[in-house]
C-alpha atoms as a PDB file:
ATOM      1  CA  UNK A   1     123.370 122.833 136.443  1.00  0.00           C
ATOM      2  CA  UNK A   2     124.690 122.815 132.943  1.00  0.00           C
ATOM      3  CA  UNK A   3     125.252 126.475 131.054  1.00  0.00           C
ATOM      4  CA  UNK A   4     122.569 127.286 129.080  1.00  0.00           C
ATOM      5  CA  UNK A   5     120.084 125.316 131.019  1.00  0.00           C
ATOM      6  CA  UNK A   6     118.811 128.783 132.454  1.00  0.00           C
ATOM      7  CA  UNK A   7     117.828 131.886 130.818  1.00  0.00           C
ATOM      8  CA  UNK A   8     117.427 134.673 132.411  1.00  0.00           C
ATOM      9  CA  UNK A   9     114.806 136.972 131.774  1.00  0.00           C
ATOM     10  CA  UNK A  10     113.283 140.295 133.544  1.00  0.00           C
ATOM     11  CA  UNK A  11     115.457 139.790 136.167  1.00  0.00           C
ATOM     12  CA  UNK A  12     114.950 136.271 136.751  1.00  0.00           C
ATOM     13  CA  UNK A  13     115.979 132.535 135.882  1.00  0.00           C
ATOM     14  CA  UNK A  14     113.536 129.873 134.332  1.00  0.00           C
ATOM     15  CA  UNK A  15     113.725 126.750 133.043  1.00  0.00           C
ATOM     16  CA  UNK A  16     113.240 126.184 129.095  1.00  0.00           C
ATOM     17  CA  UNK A  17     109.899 124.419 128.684  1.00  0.00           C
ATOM     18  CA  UNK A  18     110.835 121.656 127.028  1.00  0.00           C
ATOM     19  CA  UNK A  19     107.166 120.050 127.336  1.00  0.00           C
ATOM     20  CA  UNK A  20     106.277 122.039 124.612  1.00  0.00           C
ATOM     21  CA  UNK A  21     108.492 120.190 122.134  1.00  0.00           C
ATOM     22  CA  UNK A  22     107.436 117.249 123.099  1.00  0.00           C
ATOM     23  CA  UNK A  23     103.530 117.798 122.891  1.00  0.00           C
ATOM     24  CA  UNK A  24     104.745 119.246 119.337  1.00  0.00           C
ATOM     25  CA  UNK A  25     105.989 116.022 118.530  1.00  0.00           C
ATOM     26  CA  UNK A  26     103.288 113.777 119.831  1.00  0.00           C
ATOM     27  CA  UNK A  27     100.789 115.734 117.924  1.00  0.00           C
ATOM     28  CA  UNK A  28     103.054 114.855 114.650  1.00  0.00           C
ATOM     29  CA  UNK A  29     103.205 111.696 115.070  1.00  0.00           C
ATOM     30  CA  UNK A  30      99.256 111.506 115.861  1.00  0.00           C
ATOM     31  CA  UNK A  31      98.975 113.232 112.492  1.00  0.00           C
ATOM     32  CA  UNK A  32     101.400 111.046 110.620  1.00  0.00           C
ATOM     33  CA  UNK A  33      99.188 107.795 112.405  1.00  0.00           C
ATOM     34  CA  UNK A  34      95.825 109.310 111.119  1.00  0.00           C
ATOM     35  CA  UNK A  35      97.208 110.372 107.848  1.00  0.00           C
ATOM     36  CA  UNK A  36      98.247 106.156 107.377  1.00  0.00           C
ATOM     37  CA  UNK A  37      94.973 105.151 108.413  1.00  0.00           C
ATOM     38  CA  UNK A  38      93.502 107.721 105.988  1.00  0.00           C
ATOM     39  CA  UNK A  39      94.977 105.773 103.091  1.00  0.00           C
ATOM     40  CA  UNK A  40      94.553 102.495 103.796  1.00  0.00           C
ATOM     41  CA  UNK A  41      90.758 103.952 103.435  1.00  0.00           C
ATOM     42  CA  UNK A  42      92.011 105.912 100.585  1.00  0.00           C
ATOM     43  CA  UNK A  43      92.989 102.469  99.114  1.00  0.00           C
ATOM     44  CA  UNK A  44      90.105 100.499 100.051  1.00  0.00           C
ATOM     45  CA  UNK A  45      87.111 103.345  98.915  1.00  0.00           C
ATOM     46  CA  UNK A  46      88.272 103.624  95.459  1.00  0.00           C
ATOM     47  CA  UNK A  47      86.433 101.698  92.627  1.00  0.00           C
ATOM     48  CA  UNK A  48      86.988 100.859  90.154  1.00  0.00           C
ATOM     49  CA  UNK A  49      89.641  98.353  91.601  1.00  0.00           C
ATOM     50  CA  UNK A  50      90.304  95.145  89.350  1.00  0.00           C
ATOM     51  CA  UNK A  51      90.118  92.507  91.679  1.00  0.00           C
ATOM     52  CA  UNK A  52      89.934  94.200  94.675  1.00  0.00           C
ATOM     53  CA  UNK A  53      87.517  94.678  97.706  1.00  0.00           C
ATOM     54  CA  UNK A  54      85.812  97.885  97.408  1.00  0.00           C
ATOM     55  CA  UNK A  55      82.725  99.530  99.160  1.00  0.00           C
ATOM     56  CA  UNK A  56      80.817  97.875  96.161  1.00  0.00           C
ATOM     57  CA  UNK A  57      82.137  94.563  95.876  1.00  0.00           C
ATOM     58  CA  UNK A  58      84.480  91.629  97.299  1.00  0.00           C
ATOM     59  CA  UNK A  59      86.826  91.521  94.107  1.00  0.00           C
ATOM     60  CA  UNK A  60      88.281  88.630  93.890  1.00  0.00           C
ATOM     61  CA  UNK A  61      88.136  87.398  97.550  1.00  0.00           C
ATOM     62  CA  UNK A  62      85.837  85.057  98.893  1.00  0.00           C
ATOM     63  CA  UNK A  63      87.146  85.701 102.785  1.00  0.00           C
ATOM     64  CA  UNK A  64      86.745  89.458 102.988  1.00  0.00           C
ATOM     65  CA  UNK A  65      84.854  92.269 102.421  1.00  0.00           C
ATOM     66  CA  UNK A  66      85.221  96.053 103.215  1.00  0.00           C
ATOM     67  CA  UNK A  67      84.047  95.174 106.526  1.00  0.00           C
ATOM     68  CA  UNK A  68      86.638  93.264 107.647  1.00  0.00           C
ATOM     69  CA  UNK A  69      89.077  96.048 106.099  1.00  0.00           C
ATOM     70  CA  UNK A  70      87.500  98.707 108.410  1.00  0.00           C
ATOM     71  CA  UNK A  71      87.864  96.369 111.438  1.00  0.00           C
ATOM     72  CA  UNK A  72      91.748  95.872 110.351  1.00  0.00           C
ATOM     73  CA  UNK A  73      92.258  99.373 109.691  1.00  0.00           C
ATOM     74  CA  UNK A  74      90.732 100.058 113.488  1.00  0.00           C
ATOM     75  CA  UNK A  75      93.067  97.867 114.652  1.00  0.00           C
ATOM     76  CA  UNK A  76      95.999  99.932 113.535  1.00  0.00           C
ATOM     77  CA  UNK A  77      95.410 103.041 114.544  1.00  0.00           C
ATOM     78  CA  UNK A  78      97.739 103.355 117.258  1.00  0.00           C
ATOM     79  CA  UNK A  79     100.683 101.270 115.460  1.00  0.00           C
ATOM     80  CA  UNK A  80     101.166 103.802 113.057  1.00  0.00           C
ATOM     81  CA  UNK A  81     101.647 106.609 115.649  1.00  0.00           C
ATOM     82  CA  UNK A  82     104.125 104.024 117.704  1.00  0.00           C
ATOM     83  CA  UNK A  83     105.789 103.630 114.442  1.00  0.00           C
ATOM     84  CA  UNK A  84     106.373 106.818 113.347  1.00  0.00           C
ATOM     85  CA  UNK A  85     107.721 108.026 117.289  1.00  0.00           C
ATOM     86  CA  UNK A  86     109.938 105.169 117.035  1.00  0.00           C
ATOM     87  CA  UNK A  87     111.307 106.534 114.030  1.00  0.00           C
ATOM     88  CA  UNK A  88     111.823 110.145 115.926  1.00  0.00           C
ATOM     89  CA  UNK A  89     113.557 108.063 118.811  1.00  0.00           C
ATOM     90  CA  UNK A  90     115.822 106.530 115.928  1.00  0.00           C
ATOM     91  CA  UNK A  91     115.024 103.062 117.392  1.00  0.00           C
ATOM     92  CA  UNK A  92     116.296  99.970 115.561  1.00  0.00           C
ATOM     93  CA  UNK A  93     114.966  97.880 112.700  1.00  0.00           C
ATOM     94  CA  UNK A  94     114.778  95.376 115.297  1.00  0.00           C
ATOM     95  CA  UNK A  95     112.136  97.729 117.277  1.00  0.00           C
ATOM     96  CA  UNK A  96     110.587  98.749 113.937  1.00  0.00           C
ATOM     97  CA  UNK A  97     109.856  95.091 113.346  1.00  0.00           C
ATOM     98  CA  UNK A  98     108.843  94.324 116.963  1.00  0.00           C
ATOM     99  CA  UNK A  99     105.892  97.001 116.592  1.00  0.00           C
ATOM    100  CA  UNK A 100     104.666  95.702 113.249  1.00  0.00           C
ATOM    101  CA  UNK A 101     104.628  91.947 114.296  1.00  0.00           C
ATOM    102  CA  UNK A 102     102.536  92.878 117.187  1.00  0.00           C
ATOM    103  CA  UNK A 103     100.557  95.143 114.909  1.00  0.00           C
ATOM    104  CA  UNK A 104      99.758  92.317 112.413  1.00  0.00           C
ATOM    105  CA  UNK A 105      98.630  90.391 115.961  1.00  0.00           C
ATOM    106  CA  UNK A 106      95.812  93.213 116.125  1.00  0.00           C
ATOM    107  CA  UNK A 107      95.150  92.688 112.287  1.00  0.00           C
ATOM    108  CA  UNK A 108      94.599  89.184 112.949  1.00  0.00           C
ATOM    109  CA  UNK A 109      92.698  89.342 115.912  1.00  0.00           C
ATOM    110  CA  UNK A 110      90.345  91.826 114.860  1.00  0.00           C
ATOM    111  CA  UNK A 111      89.280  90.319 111.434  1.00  0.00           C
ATOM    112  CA  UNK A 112      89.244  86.550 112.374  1.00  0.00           C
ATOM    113  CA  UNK A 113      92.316  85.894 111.432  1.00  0.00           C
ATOM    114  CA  UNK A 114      92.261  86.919 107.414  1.00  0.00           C
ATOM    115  CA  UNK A 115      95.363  88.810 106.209  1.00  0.00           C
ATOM    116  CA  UNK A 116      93.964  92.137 105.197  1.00  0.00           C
ATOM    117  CA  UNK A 117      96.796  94.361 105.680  1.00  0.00           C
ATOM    118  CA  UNK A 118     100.106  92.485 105.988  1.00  0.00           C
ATOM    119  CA  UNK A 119     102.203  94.153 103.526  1.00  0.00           C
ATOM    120  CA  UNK A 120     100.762  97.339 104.270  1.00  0.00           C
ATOM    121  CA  UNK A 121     101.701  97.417 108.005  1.00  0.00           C
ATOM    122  CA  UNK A 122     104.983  96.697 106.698  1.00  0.00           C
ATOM    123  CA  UNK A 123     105.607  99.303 104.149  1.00  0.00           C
ATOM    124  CA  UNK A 124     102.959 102.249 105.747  1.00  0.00           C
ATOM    125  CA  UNK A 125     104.889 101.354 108.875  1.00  0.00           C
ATOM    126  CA  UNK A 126     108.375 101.746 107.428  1.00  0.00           C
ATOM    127  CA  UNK A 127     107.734 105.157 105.738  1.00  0.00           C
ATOM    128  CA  UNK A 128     105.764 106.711 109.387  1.00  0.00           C
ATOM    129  CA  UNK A 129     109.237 105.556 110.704  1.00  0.00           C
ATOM    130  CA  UNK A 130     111.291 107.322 107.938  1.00  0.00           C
ATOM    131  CA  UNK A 131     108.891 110.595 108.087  1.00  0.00           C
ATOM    132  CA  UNK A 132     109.513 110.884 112.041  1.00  0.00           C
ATOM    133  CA  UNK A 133     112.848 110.134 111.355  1.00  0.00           C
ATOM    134  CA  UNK A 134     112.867 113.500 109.445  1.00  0.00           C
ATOM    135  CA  UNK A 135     110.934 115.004 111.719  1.00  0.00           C
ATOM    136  CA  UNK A 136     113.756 114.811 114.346  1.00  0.00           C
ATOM    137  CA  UNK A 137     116.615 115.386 111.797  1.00  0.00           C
ATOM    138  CA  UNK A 138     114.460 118.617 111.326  1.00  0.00           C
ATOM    139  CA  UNK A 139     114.456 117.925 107.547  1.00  0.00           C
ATOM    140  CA  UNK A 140     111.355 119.381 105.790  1.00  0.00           C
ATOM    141  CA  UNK A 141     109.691 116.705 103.972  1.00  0.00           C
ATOM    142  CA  UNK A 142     110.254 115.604 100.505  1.00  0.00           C
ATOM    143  CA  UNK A 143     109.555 112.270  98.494  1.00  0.00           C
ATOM    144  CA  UNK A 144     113.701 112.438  98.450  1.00  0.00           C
ATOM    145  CA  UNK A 145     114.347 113.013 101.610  1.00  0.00           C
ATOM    146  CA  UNK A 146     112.221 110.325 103.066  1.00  0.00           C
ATOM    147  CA  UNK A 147     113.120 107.951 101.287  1.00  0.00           C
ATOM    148  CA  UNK A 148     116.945 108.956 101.576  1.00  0.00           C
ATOM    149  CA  UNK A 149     116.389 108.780 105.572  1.00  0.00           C
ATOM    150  CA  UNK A 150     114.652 105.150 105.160  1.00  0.00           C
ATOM    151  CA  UNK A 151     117.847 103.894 103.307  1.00  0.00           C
ATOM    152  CA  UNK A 152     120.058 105.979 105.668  1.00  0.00           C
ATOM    153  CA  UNK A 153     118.506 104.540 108.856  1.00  0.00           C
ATOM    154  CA  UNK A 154     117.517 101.350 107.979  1.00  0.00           C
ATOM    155  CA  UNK A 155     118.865 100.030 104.678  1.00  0.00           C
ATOM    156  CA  UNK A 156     121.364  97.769 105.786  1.00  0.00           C
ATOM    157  CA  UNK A 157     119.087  96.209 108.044  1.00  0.00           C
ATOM    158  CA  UNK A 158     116.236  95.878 105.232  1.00  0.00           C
ATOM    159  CA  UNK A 159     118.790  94.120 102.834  1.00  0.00           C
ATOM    160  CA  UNK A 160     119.941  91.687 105.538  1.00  0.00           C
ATOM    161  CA  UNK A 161     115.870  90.956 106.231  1.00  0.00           C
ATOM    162  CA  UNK A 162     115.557  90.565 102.477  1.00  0.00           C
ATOM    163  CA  UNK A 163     118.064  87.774 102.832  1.00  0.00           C
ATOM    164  CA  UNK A 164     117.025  86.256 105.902  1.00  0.00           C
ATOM    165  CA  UNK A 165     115.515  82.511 105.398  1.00  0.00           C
ATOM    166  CA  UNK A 166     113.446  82.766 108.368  1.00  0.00           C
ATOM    167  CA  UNK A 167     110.224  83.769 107.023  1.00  0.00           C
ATOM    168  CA  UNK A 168     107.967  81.465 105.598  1.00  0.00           C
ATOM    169  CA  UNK A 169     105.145  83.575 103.883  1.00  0.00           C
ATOM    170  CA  UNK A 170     103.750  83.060 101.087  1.00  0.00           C
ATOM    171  CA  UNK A 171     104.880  86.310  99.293  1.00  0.00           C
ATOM    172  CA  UNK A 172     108.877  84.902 100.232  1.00  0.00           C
ATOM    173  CA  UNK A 173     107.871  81.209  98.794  1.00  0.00           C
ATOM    174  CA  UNK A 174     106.480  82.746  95.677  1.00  0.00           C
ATOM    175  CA  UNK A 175     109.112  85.291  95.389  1.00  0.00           C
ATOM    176  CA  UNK A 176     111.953  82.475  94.914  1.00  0.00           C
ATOM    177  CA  UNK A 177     109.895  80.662  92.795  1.00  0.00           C
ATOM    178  CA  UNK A 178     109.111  83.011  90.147  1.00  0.00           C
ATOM    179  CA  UNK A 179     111.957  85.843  90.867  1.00  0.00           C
ATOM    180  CA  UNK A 180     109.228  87.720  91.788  1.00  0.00           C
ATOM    181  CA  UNK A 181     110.775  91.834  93.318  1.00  0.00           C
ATOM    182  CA  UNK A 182     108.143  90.659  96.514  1.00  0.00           C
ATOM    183  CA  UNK A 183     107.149  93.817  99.679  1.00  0.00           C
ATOM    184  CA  UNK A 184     111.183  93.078 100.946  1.00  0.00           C
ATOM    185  CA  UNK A 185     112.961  94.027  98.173  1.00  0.00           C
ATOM    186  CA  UNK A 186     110.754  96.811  97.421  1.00  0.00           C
ATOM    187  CA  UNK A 187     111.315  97.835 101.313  1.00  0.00           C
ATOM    188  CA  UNK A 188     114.971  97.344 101.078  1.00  0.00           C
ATOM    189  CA  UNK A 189     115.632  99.569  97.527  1.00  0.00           C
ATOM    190  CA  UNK A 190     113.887 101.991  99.037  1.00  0.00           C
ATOM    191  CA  UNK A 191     110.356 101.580  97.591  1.00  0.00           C
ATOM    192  CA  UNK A 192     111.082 102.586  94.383  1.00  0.00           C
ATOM    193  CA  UNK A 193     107.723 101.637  92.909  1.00  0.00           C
ATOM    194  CA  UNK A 194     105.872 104.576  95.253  1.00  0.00           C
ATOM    195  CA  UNK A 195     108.895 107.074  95.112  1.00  0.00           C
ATOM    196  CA  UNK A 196     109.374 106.617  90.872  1.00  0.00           C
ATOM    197  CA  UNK A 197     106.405 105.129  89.783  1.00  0.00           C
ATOM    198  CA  UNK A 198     102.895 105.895  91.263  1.00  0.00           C
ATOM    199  CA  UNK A 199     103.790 109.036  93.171  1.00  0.00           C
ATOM    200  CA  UNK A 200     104.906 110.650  89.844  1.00  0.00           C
ATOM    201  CA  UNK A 201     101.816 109.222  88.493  1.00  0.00           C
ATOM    202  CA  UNK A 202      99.471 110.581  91.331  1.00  0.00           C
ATOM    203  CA  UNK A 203     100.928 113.910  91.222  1.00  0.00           C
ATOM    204  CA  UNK A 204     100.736 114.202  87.523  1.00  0.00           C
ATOM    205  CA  UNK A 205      96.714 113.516  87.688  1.00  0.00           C
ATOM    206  CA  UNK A 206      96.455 116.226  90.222  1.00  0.00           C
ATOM    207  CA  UNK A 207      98.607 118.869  88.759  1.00  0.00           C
ATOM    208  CA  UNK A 208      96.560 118.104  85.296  1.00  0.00           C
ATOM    209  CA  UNK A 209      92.976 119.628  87.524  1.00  0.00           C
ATOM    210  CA  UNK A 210      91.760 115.773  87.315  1.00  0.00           C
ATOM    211  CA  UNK A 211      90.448 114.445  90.863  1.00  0.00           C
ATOM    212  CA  UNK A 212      92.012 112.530  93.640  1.00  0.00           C
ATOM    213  CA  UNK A 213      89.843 109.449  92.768  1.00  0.00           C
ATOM    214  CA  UNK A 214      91.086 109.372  88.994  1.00  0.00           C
ATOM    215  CA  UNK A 215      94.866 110.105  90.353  1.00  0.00           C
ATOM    216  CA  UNK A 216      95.045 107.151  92.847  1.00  0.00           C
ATOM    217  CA  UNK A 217      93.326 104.788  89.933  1.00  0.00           C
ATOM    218  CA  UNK A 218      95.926 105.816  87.833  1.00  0.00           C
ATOM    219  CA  UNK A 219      99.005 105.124  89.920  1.00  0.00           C
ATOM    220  CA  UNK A 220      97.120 102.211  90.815  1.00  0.00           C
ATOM    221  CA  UNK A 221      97.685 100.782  86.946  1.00  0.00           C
ATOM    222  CA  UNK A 222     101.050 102.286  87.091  1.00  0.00           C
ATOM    223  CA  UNK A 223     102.191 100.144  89.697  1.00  0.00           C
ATOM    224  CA  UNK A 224     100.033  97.048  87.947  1.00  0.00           C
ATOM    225  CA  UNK A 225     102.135  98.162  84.943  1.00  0.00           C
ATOM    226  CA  UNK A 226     105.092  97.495  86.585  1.00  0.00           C
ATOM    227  CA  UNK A 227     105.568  95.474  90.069  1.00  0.00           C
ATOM    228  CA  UNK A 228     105.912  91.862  90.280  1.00  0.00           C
ATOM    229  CA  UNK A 229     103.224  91.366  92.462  1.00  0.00           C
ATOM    230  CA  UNK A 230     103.756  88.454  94.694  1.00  0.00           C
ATOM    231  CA  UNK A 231      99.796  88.189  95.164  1.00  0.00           C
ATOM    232  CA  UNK A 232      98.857  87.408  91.753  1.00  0.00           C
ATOM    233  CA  UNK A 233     101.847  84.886  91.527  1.00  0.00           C
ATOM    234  CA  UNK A 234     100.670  83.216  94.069  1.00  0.00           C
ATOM    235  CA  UNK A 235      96.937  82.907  92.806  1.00  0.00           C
ATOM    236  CA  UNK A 236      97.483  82.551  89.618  1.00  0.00           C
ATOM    237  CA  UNK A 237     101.015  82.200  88.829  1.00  0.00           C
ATOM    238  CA  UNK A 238     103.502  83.858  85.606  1.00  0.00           C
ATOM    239  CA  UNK A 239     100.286  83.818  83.405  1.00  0.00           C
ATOM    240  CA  UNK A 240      98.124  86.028  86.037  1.00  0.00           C
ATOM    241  CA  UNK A 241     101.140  88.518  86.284  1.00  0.00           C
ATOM    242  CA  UNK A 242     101.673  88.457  82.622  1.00  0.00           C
ATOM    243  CA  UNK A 243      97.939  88.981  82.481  1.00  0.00           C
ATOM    244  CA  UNK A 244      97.905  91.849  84.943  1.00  0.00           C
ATOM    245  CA  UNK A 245     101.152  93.969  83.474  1.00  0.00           C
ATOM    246  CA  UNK A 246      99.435  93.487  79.940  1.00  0.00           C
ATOM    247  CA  UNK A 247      95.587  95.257  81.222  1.00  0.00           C
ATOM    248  CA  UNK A 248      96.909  97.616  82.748  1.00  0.00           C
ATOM    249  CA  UNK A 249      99.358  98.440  80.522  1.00  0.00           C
ATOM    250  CA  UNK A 250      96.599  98.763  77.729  1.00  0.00           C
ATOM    251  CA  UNK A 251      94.254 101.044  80.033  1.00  0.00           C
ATOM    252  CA  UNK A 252      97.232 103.397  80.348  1.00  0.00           C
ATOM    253  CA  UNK A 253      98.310 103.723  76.791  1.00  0.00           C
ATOM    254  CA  UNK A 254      94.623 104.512  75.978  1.00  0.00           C
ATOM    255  CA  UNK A 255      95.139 107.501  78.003  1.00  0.00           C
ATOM    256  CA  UNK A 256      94.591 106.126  81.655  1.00  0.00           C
ATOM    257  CA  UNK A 257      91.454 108.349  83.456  1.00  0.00           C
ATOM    258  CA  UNK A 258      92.393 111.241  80.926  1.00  0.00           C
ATOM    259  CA  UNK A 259      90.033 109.124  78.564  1.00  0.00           C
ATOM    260  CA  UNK A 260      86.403 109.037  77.899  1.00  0.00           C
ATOM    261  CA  UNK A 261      85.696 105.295  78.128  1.00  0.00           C
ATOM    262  CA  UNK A 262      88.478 105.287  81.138  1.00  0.00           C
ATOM    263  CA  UNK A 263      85.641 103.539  83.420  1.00  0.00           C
ATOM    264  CA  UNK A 264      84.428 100.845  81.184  1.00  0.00           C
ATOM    265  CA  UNK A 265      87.787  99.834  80.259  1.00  0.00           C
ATOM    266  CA  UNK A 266      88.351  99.455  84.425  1.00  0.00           C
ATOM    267  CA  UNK A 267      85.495  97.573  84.857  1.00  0.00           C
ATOM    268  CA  UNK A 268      85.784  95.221  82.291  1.00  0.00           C
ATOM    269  CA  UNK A 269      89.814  94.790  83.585  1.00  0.00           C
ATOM    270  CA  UNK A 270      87.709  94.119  87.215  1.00  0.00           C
ATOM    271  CA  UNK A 271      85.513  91.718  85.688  1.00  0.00           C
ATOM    272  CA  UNK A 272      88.331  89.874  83.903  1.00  0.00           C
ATOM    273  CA  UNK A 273      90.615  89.830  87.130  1.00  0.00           C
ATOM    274  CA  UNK A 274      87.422  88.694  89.384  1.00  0.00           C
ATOM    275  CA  UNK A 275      86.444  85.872  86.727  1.00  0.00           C
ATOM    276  CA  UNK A 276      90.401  84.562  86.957  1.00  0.00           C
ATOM    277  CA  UNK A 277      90.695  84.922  90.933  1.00  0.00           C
ATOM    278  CA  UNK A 278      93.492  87.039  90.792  1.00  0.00           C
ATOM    279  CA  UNK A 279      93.772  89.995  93.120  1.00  0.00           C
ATOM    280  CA  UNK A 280      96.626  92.482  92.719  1.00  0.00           C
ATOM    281  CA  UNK A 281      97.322  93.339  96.920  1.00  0.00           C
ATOM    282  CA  UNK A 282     100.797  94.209  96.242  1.00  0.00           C
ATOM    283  CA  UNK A 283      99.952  96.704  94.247  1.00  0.00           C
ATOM    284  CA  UNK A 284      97.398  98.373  96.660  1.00  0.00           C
ATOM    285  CA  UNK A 285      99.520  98.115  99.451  1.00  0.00           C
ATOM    286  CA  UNK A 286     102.100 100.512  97.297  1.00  0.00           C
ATOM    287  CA  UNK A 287      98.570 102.779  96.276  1.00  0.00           C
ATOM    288  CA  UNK A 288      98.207 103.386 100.278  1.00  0.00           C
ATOM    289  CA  UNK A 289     102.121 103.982 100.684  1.00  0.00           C
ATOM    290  CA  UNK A 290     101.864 106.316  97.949  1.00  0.00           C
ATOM    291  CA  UNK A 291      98.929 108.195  99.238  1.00  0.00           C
ATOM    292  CA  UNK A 292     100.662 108.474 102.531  1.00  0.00           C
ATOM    293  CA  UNK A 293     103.772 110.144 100.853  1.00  0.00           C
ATOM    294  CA  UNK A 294     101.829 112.430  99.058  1.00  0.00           C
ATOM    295  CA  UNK A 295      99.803 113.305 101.900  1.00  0.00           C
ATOM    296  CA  UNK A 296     102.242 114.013 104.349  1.00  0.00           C
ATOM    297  CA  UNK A 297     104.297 116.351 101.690  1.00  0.00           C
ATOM    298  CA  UNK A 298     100.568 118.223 101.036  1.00  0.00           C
ATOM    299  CA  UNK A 299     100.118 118.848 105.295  1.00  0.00           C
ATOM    300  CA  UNK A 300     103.714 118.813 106.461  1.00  0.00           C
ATOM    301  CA  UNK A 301     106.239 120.050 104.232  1.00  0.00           C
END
């Protein structure tokens, strides 16, 4: 028996209840999981989305719909809790990885074997590790502390998977061919596109009394505005990105959603995308990341 293990009280010795703790932090985690899966809906409800499947139409995509998004995002449910009590146990990149890989299994079994959610199991995933991570550090959560603990933990380990040749997707072939930033550089600079771009964004929207739907289409144009989204190189190539940076950085100088026409201007950016195939994924991945953040701050901080 180690001191301390016992505390005496009225006259007699009892065990700490440690169970407690641990039902604590299970029920975290759970949150953290259903808070993910929340914005991946968040992400895939909103409209208007240039290019994008929404509720109301297939975007751009010709081997999806919203269907087989809900059917993805079912599949997931349970990595995102794995994830984020890996993150508490202060497991490995290599573990981190492990879970997503057989996470995007699920994904692929459960909508036929279309990537819906690739990138997103890989960034949602890293940041549920990150925000457990702080969770056992006991540091209350903040945009800079989770991101801090994410390049803490697992930075080194990001770069070096940045650099590995391994990987054949198509986000890694179209990143070297067009110097393209692509989901593992983001990952390994620490996601700067949610923590300085869209979350700013997101939380500006809301602080101005405008509503979550007109927030999340706004940092949706600020990270068109400003990632090089691997997706639309790969449909469409430098002309498609060039394309994409350009509308949406027009439909933000007007004013983004704080203007009166905001909606027309969307849907004729949606109309223009859909017409040229090109579908910005990258840049709803980061939405859904972004949500998650901002999210988690709002129920757990």
């Amino acid at each position: 028996m180690y001191a301390g293990e016992l505390e005496i009280g009225a006259g007699r010795a009892f065990a700490p209840d440690w169970s407690d703790a641990v039902r604590r932090n299970r029920a975290f985690c759970i949150g953290i999981g259903r808070l993910a899966v929340q914005s991946l809906h968040a992400e895939l409800a909103l409209y208007p989305k240039p290019g994008l499947v929404s509720p109301v139409d297939n975007g751009s995509h010709d081997d999806m719909t919203a269907t087989t998004f809900m059917r993805s995002l079912f599949s997931l449910r349970h990595y995102f809790i794995r994830i984020a009590e890996a993150g508490m146990e202060n497991a490995t990149f290599t573990t981190l990885k492990r879970l997503g890989v057989a996470a995007e299994q699920r994904m692929l079994a459960a909508t036929g074997g279309v990537n819906t959610h690739r990138g997103a199991i890989f960034c949602l995933g890293l940041l549920c590790a990150a925000i457990g991570s702080c969770r056992a550090r006991h540091i209350p959560l903040s945009a800079s502390a989770i991101r801090t603990v994410l390049l803490d933990r697992w930075g080194e380990a990001l770069s070096a998977h940045m650099q590995s040749p391994a990987a054949d997707s198509h986000g890694l072939q179209v990143a070297a061919m067009h110097a393209a930033s692509g989901a593992r550089e983001e990952a390994a600079l620490g996601l700067p596109s949610v923590f300085e771009v869209a979350l700013p964004m997101l939380q500006q929207v809301v602080a101005a009394g405008r509503c979550w739907n007109d927030a999340r289409v706004d940092a949706l144009f600020s990270l068109m505005a400003h990632i090089s989204d691997t997706n639309v190189y790969h449909r469409g190539g430098a002309a498609a990105a060039a394309m994409v940076r350009d509308r949406a950085r027009r439909f933000l100088a007007l004013g983004g959603t704080a203007h009166p026409g905001w909606k027309a201007a969307a849907l004729d950016c949606h109309r223009a995308f859909v017409a040229s195939k090109i579908s910005p994924g990258g840049a709803a991945d980061l939405l859904a990341a972004t949500c998650l953040v901002y999210q988690a701050m709002r129920r757990f901080q």
